[in-house]
C-alpha atoms as a PDB file:
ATOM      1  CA  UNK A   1      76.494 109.290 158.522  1.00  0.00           C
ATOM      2  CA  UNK A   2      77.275 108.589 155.155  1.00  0.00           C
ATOM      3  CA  UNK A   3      74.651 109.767 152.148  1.00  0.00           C
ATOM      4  CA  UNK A   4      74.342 105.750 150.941  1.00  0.00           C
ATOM      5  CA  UNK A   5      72.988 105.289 155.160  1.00  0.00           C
ATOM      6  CA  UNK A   6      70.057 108.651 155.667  1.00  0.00           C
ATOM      7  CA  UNK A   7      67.629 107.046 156.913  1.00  0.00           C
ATOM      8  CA  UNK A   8      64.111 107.699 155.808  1.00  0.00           C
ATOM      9  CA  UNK A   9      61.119 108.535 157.638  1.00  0.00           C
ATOM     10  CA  UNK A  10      60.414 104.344 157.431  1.00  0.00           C
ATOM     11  CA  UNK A  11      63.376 104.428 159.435  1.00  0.00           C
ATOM     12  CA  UNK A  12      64.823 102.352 156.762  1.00  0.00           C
ATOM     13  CA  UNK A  13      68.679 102.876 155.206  1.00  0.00           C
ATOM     14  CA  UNK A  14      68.840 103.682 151.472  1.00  0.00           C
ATOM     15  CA  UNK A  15      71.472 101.062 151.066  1.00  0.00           C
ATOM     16  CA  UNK A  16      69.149  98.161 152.053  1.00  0.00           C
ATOM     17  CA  UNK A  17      66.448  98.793 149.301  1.00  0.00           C
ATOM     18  CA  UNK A  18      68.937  96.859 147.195  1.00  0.00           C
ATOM     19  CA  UNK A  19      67.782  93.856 148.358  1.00  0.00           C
ATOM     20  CA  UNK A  20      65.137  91.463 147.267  1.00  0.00           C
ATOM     21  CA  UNK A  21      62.396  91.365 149.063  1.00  0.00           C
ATOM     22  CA  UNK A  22      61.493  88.900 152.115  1.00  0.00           C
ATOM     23  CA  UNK A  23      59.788  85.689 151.758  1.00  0.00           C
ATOM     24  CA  UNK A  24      58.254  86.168 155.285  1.00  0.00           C
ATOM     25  CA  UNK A  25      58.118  90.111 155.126  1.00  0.00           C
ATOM     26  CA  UNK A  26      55.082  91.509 156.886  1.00  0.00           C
ATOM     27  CA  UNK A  27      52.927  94.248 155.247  1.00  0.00           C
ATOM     28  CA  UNK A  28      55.424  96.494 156.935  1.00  0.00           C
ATOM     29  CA  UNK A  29      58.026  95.124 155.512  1.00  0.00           C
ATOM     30  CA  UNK A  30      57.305  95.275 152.692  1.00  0.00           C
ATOM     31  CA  UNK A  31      55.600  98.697 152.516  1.00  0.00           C
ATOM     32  CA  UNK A  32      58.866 100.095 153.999  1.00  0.00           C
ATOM     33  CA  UNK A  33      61.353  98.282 151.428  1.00  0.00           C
ATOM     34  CA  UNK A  34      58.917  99.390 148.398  1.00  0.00           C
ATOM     35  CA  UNK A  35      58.746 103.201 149.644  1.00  0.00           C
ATOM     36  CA  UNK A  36      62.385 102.965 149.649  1.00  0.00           C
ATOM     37  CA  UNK A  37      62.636 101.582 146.155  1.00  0.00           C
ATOM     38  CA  UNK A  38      60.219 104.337 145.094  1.00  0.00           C
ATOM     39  CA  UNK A  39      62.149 107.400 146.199  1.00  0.00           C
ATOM     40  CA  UNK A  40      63.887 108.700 142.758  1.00  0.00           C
ATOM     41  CA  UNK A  41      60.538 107.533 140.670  1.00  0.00           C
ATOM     42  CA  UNK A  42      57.305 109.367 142.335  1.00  0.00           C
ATOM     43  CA  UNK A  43      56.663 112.515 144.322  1.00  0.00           C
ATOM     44  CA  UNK A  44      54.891 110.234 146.672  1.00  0.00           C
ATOM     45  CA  UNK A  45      56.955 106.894 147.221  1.00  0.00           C
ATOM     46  CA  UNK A  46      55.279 106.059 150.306  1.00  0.00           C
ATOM     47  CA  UNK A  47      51.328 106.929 149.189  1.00  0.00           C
ATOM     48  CA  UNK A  48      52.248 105.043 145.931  1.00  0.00           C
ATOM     49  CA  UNK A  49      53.864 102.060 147.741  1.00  0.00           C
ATOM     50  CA  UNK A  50      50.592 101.417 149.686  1.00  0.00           C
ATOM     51  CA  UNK A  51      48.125 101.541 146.304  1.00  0.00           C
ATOM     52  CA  UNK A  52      50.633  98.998 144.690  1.00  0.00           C
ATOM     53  CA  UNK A  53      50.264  96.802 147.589  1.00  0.00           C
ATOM     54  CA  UNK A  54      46.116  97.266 148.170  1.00  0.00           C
ATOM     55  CA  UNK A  55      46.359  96.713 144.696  1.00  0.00           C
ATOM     56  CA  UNK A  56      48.319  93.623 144.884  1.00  0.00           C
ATOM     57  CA  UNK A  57      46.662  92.097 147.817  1.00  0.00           C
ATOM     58  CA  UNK A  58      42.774  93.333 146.656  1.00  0.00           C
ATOM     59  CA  UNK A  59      42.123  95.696 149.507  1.00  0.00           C
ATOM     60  CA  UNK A  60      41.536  98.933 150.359  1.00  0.00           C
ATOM     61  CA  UNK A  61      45.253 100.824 151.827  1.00  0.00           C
ATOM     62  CA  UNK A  62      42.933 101.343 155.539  1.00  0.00           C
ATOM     63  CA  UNK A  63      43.082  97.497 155.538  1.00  0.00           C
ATOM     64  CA  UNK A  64      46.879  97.868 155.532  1.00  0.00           C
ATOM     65  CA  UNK A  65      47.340  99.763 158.268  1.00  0.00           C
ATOM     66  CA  UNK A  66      44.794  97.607 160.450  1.00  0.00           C
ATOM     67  CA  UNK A  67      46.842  94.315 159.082  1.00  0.00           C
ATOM     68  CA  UNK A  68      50.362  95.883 159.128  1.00  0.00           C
ATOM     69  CA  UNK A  69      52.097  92.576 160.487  1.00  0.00           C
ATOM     70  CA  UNK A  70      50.493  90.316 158.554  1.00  0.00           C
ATOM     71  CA  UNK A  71      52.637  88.366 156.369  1.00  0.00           C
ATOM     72  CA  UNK A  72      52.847  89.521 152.501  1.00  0.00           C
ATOM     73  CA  UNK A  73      51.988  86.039 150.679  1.00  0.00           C
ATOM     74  CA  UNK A  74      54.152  85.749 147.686  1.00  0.00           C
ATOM     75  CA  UNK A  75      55.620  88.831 148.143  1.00  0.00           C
ATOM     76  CA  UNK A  76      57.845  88.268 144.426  1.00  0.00           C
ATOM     77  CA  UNK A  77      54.613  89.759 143.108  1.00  0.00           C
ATOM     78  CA  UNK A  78      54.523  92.536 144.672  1.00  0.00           C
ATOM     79  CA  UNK A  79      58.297  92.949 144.260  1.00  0.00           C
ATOM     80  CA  UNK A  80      57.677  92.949 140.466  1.00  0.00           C
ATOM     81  CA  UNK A  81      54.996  95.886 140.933  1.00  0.00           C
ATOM     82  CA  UNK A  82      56.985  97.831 142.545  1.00  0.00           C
ATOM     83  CA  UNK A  83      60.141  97.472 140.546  1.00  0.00           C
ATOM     84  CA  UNK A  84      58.446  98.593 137.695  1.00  0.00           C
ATOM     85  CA  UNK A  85      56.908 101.825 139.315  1.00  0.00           C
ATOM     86  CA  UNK A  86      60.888 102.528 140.030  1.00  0.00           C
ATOM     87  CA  UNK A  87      61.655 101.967 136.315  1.00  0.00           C
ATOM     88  CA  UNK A  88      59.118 105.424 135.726  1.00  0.00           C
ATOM     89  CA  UNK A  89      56.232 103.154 134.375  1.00  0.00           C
ATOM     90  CA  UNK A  90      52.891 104.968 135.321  1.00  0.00           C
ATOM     91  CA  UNK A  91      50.981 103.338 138.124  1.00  0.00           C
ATOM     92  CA  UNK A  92      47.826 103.556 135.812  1.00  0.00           C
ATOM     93  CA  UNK A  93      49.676 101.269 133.146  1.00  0.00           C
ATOM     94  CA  UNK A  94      50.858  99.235 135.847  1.00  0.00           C
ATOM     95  CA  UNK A  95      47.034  98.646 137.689  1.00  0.00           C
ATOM     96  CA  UNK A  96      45.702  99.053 134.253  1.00  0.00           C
ATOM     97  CA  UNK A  97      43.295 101.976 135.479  1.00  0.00           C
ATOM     98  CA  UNK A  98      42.960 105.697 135.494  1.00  0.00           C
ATOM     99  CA  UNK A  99      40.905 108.256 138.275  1.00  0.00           C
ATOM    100  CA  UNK A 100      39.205 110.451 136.191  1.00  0.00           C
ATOM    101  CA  UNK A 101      36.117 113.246 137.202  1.00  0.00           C
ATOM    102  CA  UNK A 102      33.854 110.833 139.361  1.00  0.00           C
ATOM    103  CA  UNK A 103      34.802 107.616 137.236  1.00  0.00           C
ATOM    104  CA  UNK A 104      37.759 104.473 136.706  1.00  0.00           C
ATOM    105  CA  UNK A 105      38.896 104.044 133.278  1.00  0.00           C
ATOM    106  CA  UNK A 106      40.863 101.126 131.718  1.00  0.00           C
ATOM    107  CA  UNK A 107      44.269 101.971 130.189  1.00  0.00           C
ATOM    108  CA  UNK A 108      46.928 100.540 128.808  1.00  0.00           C
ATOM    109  CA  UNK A 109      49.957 101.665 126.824  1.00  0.00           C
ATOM    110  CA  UNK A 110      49.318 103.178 123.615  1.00  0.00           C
ATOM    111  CA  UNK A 111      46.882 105.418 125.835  1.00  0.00           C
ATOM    112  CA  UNK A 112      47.240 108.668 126.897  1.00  0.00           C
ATOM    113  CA  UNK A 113      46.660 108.589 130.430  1.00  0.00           C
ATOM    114  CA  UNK A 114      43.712 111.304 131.947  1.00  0.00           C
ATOM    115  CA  UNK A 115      44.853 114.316 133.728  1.00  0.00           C
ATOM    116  CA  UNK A 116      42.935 116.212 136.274  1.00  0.00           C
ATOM    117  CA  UNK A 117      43.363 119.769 134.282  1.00  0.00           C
ATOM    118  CA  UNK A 118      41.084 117.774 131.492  1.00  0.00           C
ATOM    119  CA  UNK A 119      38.299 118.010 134.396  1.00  0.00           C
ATOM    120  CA  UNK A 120      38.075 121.770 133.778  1.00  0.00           C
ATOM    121  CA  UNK A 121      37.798 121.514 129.682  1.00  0.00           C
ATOM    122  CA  UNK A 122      34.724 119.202 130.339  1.00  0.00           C
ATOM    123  CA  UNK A 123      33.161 122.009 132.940  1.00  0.00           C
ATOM    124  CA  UNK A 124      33.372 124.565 130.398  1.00  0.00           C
ATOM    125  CA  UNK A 125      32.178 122.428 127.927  1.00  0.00           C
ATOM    126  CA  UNK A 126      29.173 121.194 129.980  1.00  0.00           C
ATOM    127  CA  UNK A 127      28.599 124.870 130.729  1.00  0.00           C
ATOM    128  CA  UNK A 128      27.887 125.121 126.916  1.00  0.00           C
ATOM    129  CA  UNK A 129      25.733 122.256 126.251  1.00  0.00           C
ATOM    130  CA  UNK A 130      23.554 123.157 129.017  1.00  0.00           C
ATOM    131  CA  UNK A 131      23.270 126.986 128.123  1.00  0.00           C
ATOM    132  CA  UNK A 132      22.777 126.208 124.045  1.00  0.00           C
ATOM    133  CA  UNK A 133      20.645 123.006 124.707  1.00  0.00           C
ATOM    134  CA  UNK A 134      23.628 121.239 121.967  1.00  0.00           C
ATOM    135  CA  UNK A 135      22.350 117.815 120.897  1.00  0.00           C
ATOM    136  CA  UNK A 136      25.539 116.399 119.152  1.00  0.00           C
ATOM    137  CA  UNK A 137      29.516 116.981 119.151  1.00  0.00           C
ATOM    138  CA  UNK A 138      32.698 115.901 117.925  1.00  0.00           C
ATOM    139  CA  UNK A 139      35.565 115.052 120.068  1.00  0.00           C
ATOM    140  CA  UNK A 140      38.753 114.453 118.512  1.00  0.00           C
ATOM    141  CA  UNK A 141      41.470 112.275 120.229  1.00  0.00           C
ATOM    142  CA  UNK A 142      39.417 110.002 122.328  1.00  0.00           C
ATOM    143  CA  UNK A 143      42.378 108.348 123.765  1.00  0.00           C
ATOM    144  CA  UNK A 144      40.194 106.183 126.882  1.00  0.00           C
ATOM    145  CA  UNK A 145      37.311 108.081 126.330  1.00  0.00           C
ATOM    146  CA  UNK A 146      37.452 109.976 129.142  1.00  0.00           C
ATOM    147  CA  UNK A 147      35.666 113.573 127.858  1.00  0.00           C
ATOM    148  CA  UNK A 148      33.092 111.884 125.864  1.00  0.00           C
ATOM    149  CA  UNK A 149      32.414 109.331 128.417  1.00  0.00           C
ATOM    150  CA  UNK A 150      31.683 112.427 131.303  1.00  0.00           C
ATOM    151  CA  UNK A 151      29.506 114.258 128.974  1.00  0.00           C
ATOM    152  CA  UNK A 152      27.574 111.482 127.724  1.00  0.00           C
ATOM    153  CA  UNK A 153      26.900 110.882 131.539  1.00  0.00           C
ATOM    154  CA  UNK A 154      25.993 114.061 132.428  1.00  0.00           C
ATOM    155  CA  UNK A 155      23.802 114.316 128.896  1.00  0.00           C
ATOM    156  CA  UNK A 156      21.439 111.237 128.230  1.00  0.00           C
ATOM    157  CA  UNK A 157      20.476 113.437 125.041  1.00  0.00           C
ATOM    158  CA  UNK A 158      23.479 114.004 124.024  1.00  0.00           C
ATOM    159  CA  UNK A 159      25.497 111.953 120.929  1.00  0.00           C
ATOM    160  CA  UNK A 160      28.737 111.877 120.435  1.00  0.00           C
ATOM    161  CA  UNK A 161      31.303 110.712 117.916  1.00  0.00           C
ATOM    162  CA  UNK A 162      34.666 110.572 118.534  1.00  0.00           C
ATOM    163  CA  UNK A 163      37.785 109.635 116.703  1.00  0.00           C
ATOM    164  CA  UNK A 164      41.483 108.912 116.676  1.00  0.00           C
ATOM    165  CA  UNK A 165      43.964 108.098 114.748  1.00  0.00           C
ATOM    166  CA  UNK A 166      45.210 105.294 116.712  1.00  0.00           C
ATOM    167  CA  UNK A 167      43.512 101.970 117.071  1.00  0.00           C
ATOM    168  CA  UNK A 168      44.793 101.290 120.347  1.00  0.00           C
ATOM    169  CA  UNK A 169      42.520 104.026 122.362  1.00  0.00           C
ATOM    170  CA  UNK A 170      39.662 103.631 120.067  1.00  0.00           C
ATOM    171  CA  UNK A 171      39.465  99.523 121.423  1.00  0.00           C
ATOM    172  CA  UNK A 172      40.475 100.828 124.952  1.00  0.00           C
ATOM    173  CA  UNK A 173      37.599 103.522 124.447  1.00  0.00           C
ATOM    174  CA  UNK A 174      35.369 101.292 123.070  1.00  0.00           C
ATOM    175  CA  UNK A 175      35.781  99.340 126.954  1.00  0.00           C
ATOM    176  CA  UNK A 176      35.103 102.273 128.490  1.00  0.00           C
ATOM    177  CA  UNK A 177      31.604 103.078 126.889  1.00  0.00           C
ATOM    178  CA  UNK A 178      30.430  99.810 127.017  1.00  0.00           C
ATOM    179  CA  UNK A 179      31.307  99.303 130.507  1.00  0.00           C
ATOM    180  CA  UNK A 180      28.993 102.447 130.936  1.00  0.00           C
ATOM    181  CA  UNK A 181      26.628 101.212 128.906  1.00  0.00           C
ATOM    182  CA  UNK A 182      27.337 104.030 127.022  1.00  0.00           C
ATOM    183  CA  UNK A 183      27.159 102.318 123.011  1.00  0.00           C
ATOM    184  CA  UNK A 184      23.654 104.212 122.268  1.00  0.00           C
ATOM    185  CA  UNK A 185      25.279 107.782 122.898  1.00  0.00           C
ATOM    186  CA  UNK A 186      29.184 107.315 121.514  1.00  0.00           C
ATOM    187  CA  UNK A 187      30.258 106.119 118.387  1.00  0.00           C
ATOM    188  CA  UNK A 188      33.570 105.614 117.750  1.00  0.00           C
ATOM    189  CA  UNK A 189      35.833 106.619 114.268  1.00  0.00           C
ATOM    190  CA  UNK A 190      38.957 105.941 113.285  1.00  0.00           C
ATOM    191  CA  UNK A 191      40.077 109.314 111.754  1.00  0.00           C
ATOM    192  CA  UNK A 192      42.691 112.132 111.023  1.00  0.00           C
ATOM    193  CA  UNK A 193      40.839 114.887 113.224  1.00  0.00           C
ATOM    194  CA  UNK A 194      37.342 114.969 111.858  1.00  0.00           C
ATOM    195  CA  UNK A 195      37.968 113.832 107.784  1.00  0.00           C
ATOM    196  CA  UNK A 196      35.322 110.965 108.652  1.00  0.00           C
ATOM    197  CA  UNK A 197      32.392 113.004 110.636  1.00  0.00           C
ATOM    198  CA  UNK A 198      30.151 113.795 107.930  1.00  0.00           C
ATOM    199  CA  UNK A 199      27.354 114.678 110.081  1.00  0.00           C
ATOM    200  CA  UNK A 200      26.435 118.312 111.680  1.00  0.00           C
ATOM    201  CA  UNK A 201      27.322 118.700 114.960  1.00  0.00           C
ATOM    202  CA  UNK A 202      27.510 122.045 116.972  1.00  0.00           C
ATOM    203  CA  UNK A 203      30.702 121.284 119.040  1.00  0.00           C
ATOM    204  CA  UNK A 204      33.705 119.757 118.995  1.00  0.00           C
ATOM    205  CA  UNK A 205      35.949 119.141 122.095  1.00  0.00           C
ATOM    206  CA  UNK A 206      39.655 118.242 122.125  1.00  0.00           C
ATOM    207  CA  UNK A 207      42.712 117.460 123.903  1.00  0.00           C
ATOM    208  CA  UNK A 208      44.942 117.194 121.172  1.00  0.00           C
ATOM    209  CA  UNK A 209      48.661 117.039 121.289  1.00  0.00           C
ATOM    210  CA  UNK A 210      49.767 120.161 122.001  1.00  0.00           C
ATOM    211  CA  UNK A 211      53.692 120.065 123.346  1.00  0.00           C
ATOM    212  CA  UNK A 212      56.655 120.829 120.855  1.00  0.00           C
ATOM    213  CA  UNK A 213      58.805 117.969 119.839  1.00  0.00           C
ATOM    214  CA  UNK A 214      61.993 119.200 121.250  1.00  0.00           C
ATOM    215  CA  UNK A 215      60.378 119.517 124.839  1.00  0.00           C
ATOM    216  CA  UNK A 216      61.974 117.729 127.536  1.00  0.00           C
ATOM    217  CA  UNK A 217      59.665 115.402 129.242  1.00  0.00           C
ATOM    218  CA  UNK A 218      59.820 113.419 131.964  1.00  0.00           C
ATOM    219  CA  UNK A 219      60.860 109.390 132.040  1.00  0.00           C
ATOM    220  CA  UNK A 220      57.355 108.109 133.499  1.00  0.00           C
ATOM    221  CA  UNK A 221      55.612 110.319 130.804  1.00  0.00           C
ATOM    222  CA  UNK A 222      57.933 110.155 127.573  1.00  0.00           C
ATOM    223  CA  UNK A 223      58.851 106.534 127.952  1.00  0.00           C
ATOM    224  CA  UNK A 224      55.710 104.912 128.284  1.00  0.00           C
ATOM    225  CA  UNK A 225      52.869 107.251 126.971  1.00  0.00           C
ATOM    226  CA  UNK A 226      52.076 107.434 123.562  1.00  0.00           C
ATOM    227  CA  UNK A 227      54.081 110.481 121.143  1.00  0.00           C
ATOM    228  CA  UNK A 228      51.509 110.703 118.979  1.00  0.00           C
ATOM    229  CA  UNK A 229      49.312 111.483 121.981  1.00  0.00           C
ATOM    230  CA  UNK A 230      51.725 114.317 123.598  1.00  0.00           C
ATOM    231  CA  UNK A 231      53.667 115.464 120.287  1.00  0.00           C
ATOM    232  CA  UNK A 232      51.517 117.850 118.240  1.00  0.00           C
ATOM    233  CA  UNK A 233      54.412 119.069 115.811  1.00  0.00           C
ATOM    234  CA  UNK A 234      57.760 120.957 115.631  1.00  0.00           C
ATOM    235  CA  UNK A 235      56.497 123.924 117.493  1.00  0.00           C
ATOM    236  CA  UNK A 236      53.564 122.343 118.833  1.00  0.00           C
ATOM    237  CA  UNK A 237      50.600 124.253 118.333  1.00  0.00           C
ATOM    238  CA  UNK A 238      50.503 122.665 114.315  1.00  0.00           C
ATOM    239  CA  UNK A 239      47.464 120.490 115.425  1.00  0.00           C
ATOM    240  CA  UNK A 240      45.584 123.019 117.266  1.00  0.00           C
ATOM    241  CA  UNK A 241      45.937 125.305 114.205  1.00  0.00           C
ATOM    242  CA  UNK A 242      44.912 122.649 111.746  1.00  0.00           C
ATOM    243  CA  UNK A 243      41.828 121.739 114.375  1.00  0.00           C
ATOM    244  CA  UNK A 244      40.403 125.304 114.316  1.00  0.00           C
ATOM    245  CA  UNK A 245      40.894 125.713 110.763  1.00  0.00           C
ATOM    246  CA  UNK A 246      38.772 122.581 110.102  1.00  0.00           C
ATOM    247  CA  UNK A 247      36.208 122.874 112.217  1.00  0.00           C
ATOM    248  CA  UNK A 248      35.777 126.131 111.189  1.00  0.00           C
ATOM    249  CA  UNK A 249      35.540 125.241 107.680  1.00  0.00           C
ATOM    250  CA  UNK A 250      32.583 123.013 108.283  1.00  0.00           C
ATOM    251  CA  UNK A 251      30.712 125.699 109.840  1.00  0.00           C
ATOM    252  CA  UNK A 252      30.729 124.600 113.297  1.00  0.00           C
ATOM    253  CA  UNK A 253      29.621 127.044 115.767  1.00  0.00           C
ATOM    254  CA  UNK A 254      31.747 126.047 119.245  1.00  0.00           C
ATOM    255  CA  UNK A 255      35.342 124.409 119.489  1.00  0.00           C
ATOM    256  CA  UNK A 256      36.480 123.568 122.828  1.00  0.00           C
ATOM    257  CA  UNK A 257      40.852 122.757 123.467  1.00  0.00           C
ATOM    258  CA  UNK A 258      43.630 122.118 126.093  1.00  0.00           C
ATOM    259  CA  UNK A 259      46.477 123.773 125.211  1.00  0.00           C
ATOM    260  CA  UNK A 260      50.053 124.315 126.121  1.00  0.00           C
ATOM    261  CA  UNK A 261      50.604 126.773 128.939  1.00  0.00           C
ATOM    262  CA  UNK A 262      52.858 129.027 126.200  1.00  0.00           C
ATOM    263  CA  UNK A 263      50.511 128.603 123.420  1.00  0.00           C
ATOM    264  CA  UNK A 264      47.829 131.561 124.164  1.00  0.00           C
ATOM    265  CA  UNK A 265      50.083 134.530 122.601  1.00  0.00           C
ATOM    266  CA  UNK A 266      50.460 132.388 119.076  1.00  0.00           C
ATOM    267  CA  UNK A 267      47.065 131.221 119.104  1.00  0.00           C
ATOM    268  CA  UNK A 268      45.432 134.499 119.777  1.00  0.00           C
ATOM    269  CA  UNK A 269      47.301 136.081 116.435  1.00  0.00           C
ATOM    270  CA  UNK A 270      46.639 132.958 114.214  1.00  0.00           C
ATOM    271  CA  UNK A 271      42.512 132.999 115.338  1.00  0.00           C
ATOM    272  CA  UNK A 272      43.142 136.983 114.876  1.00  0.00           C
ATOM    273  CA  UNK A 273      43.727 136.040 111.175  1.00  0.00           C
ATOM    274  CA  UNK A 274      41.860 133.641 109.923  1.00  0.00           C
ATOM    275  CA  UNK A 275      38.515 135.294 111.714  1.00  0.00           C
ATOM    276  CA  UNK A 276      36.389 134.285 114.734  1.00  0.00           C
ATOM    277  CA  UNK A 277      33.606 134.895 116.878  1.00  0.00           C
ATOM    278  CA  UNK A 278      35.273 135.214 119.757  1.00  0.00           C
ATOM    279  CA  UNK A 279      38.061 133.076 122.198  1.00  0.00           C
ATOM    280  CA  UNK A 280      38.155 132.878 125.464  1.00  0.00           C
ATOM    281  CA  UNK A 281      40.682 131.512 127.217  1.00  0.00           C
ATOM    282  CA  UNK A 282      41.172 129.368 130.416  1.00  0.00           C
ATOM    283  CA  UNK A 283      43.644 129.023 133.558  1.00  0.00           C
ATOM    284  CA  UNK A 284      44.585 125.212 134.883  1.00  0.00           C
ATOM    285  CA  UNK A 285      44.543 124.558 138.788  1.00  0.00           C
ATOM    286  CA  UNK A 286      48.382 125.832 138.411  1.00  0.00           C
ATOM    287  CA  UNK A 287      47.175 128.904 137.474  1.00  0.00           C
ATOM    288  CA  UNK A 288      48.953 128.241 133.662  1.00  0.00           C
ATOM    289  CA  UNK A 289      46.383 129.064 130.747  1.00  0.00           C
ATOM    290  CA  UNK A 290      45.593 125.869 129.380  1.00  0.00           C
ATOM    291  CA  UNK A 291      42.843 125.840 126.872  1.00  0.00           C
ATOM    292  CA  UNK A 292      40.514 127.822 125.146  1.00  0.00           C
ATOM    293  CA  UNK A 293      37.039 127.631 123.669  1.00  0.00           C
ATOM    294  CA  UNK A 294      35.964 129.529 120.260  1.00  0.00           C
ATOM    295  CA  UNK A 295      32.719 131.046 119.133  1.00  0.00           C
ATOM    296  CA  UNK A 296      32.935 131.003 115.382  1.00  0.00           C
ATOM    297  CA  UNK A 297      30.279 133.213 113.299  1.00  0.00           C
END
């Protein structure tokens, strides 16, 4: 068999995902010609082929399986979906909506898109708040508002400002917390870092950009997400630097960040320096370190 004719698990030949699809395909059909169009651009072709279409078609991906020969009604919109998911364009951009902790956000481009490893920062951070009864933080690179959104749900005490430097995810954020009903708790700054929080607070919490500009990314990430989001400098760890040197400065007791998975060593000698509490630092689900949070005097 020639490599242009393996046939997939579908039981579907590479060659004919160069087709169109079907007017009159059935949710089969269509699921199988998608998953084949999918297999260079996600880990998960098949998985991601049946959101696109639940998506699509407004149901959950058990109804698909149930209704499998059902025909797809205008399948061209579907097609569309699909093709660009195989052009590396997030599926959250695409549905316009990110799984995050025990919520859905809106996104969009010009968004940094939530990761699960972010899920651990807010534990920490929670773990904090609870222990040293904090009343008011800073986050810094809202992006959809994902970290101030959990806490403020887990804290009805708790307020929050948060900036960013980009006015994109501070109207995306601004969405999210109202879609919460979240307004009273959350205010929202446009600012470098925190140059326009004026006001004490005891914490600030950030997932800043953090990976070095000559870092090879992948397409679905580096093409569509926003650089100023993922870029934090020539080496990388510039923003981090400047972040602990400023909220020290104010006199701010606790500073909570994600962090590149190589950026523990050259953080450890630059807080070393400059003087701290203490820093402990933390391990993603990869087992990478990935953040760290700071006790300042």
């Amino acid at each position: 068999m020639r490599p242009n004719e393996v046939t997939s698990a579908l039981g579907v030949r590479s060659e004919e995902c160069q087709y169109a699809l079907q007017s009159n395909a059935s949710i089969e059909d269509a699921l199988r010609w998608a998953t084949q169009k999918l297999q260079q651009s996600c880990e998960r072709p098949q998985f991601e082929a049946e959101l696109l279409l639940a998506y699509y078609l407004g149901k959950e991906r058990t109804w698909l399986m149930i209704h499998d020969r059902d025909e797809v009604k205008e399948p061209e919109g579907y097609e569309a979906l699909v093709q660009r998911r195989a052009a590396h364009e997030p599926y959250e951009y695409i549905v316009g909506e990110a799984s995050f902790y025990d919520i859905h956000l809106k996104v969009e481009s010009g968004v940094l898109i939530p990761r699960p490893e972010t899920e651990i920062l807010i534990d920490l951070v929670a773990d904090i708040i609870e222990k040293e009864k904090i009343t008011r933080i800073a986050e810094i690179g809202v992006g959809s508002g994902a970290i101030s959104i959990v806490l403020a749900r887990k804290f009805p005490h708790l307020q929050i400002i948060a900036t960013d430097i980009c006015e994109t995810p501070l109207k995306v954020a601004q969405k999210n917390i109202g879609s919460f009903g979240l307004n009273g708790q959350i205010e929202l700054r446009r600012s470098n870092l925190i140059d326009e929080v004026s006001e004490p607070v005891e914490l600030v919490v950030s997932n800043p950009p953090y990976i070095a500009e000559d870092f090879i990314l992948e397409s679905n990430v580096v093409d569509y997400e926003p650089k100023e989001a993922l870029f934090g400098g020539r080496v990388g760890d510039e923003l981090l630097k400047q972040i602990i040197v400023d909220v020290k400065a104010r006199g701010i007791r606790w500073l909570a960040c994600e962090m590149g998975y190589d950026q523990k060593e050259p953080i450890t000698d630059f807080v070393n320096k400059i003087g701290v509490q203490s820093i402990d630092f933390y391990k993603d689900l990869a087992g990478h370190d990935r953040g760290f949070i700071i006790k300042f005097p």
